[in-house]
Protein backbone atom coordinates (compact mmCIF):
# COMPACT_ATOMS: atom_id res chain seq x y z
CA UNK A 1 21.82 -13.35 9.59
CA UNK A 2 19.87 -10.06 10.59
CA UNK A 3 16.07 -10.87 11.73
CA UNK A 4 13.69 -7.57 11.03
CA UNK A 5 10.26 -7.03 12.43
CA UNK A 6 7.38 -4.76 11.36
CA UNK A 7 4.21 -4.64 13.05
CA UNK A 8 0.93 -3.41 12.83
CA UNK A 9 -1.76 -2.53 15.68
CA UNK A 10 -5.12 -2.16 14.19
CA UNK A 11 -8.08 -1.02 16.79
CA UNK A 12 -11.57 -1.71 14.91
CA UNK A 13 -14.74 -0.98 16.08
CA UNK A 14 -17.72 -3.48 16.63
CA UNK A 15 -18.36 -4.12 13.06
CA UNK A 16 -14.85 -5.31 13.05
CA UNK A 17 -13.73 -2.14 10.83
CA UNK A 18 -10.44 -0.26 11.24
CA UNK A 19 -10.66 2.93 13.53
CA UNK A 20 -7.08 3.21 13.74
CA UNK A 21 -3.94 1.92 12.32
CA UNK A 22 -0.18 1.67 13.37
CA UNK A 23 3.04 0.43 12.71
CA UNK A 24 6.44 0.29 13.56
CA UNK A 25 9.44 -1.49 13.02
CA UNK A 26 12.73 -2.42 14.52
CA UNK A 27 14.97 -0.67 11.79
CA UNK A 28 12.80 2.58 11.28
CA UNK A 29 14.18 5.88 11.95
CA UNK A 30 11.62 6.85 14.99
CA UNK A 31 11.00 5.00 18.28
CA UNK A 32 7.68 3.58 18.87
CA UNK A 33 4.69 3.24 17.08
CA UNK A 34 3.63 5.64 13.91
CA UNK A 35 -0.18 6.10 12.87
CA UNK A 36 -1.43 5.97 9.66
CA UNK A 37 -4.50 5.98 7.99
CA UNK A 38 -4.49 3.20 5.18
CA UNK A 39 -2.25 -0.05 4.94
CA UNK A 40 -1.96 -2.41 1.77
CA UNK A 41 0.42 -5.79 2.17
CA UNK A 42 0.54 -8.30 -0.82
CA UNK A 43 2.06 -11.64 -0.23
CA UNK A 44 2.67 -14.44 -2.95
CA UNK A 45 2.17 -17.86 -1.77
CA UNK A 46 4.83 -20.03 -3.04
CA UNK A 47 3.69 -23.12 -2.53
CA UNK A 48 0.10 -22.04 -3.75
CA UNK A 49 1.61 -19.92 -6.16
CA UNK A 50 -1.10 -17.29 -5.91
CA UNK A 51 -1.18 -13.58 -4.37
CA UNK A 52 -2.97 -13.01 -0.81
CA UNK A 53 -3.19 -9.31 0.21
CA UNK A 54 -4.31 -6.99 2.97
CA UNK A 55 -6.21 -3.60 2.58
CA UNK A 56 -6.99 -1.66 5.43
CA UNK A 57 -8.06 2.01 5.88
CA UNK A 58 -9.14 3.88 9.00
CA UNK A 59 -12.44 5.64 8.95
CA UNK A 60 -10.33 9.03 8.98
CA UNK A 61 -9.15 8.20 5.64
CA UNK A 62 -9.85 11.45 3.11
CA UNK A 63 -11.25 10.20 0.22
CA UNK A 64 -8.89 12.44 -1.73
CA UNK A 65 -5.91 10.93 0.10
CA UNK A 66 -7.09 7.41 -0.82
CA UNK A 67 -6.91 8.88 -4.65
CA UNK A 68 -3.17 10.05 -4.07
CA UNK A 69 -1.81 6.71 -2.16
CA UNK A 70 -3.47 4.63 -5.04
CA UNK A 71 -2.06 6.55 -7.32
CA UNK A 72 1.57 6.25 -5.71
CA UNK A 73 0.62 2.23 -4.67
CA UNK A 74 0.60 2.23 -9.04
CA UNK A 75 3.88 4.05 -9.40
CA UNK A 76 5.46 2.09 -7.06
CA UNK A 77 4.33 -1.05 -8.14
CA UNK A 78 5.54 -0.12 -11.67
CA UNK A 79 9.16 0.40 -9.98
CA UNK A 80 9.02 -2.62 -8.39
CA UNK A 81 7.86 -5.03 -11.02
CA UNK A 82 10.51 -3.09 -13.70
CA UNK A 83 13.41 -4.22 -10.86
CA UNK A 84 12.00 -7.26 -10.88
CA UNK A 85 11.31 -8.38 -14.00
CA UNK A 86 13.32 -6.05 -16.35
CA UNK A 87 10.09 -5.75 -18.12
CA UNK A 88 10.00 -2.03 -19.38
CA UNK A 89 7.26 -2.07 -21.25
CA UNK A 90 5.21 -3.48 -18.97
CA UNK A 91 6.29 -1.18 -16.25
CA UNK A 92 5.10 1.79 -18.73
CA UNK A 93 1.72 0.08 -19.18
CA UNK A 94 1.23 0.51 -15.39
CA UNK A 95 2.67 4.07 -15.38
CA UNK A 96 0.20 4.59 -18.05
CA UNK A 97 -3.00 3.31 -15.89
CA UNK A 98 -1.57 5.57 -12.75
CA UNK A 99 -1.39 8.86 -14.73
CA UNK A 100 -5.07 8.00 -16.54
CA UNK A 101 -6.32 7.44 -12.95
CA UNK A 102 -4.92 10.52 -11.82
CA UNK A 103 -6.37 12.76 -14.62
CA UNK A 104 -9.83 10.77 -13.88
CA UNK A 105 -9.63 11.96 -10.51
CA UNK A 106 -8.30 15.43 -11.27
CA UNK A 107 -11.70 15.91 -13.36
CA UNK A 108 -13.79 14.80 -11.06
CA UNK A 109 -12.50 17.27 -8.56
């Protein structure tokens, strides 16, 4: 059995809020540690059978970027939960809120 590690370094500032974020991980294709500017983990609980998550975003995050990586965090969670559950349809439905969110933010420039 393999063992993998990712890990993230988060520096905040005195209100406890992210001023920078990174990450790296034993299997990645690049040595050290990578920045980035927003982070989202989701976790389900087993044995509370509920979903705990982490959003974090660094005070450099572009509005405009956060627009794009929520609309790709939709897309890929469409992916995901079709490979997971089979569930077409409700795949779609997500698709569907992704694409409406990106026209919403299209219009408002």
């Amino acid at each position: 059995m393999l063992t993998k590690e990712i890990k993230f370094t988060i520096q905040v500032d005195e209100q406890n809020l992210p001023r920078s974020i990174e990450w790296e991980a034993s299997d990645a294709d690049f040595q050290g540690k990578k920045p980035c500017a927003s982070m989202k983990i989701y976790l389900w609980d087993n044995d509370a059978r509920n979903s705990l998550h982490i959003d974090l975003w660094s005070k450099d995050m572009l509005v405009s970027d956060m627009n794009v990586h929520v609309v790709h965090n939709l897309l890929n969670l469409a992916d995901s939960y079709q490979r997971a559950t089979g569930n077409l349809e409700g795949a779609e439905i997500i698709r569907q809120c992704a694409r409406q969110l990106s026209e919403n933010v299209k219009s408002r420039g």
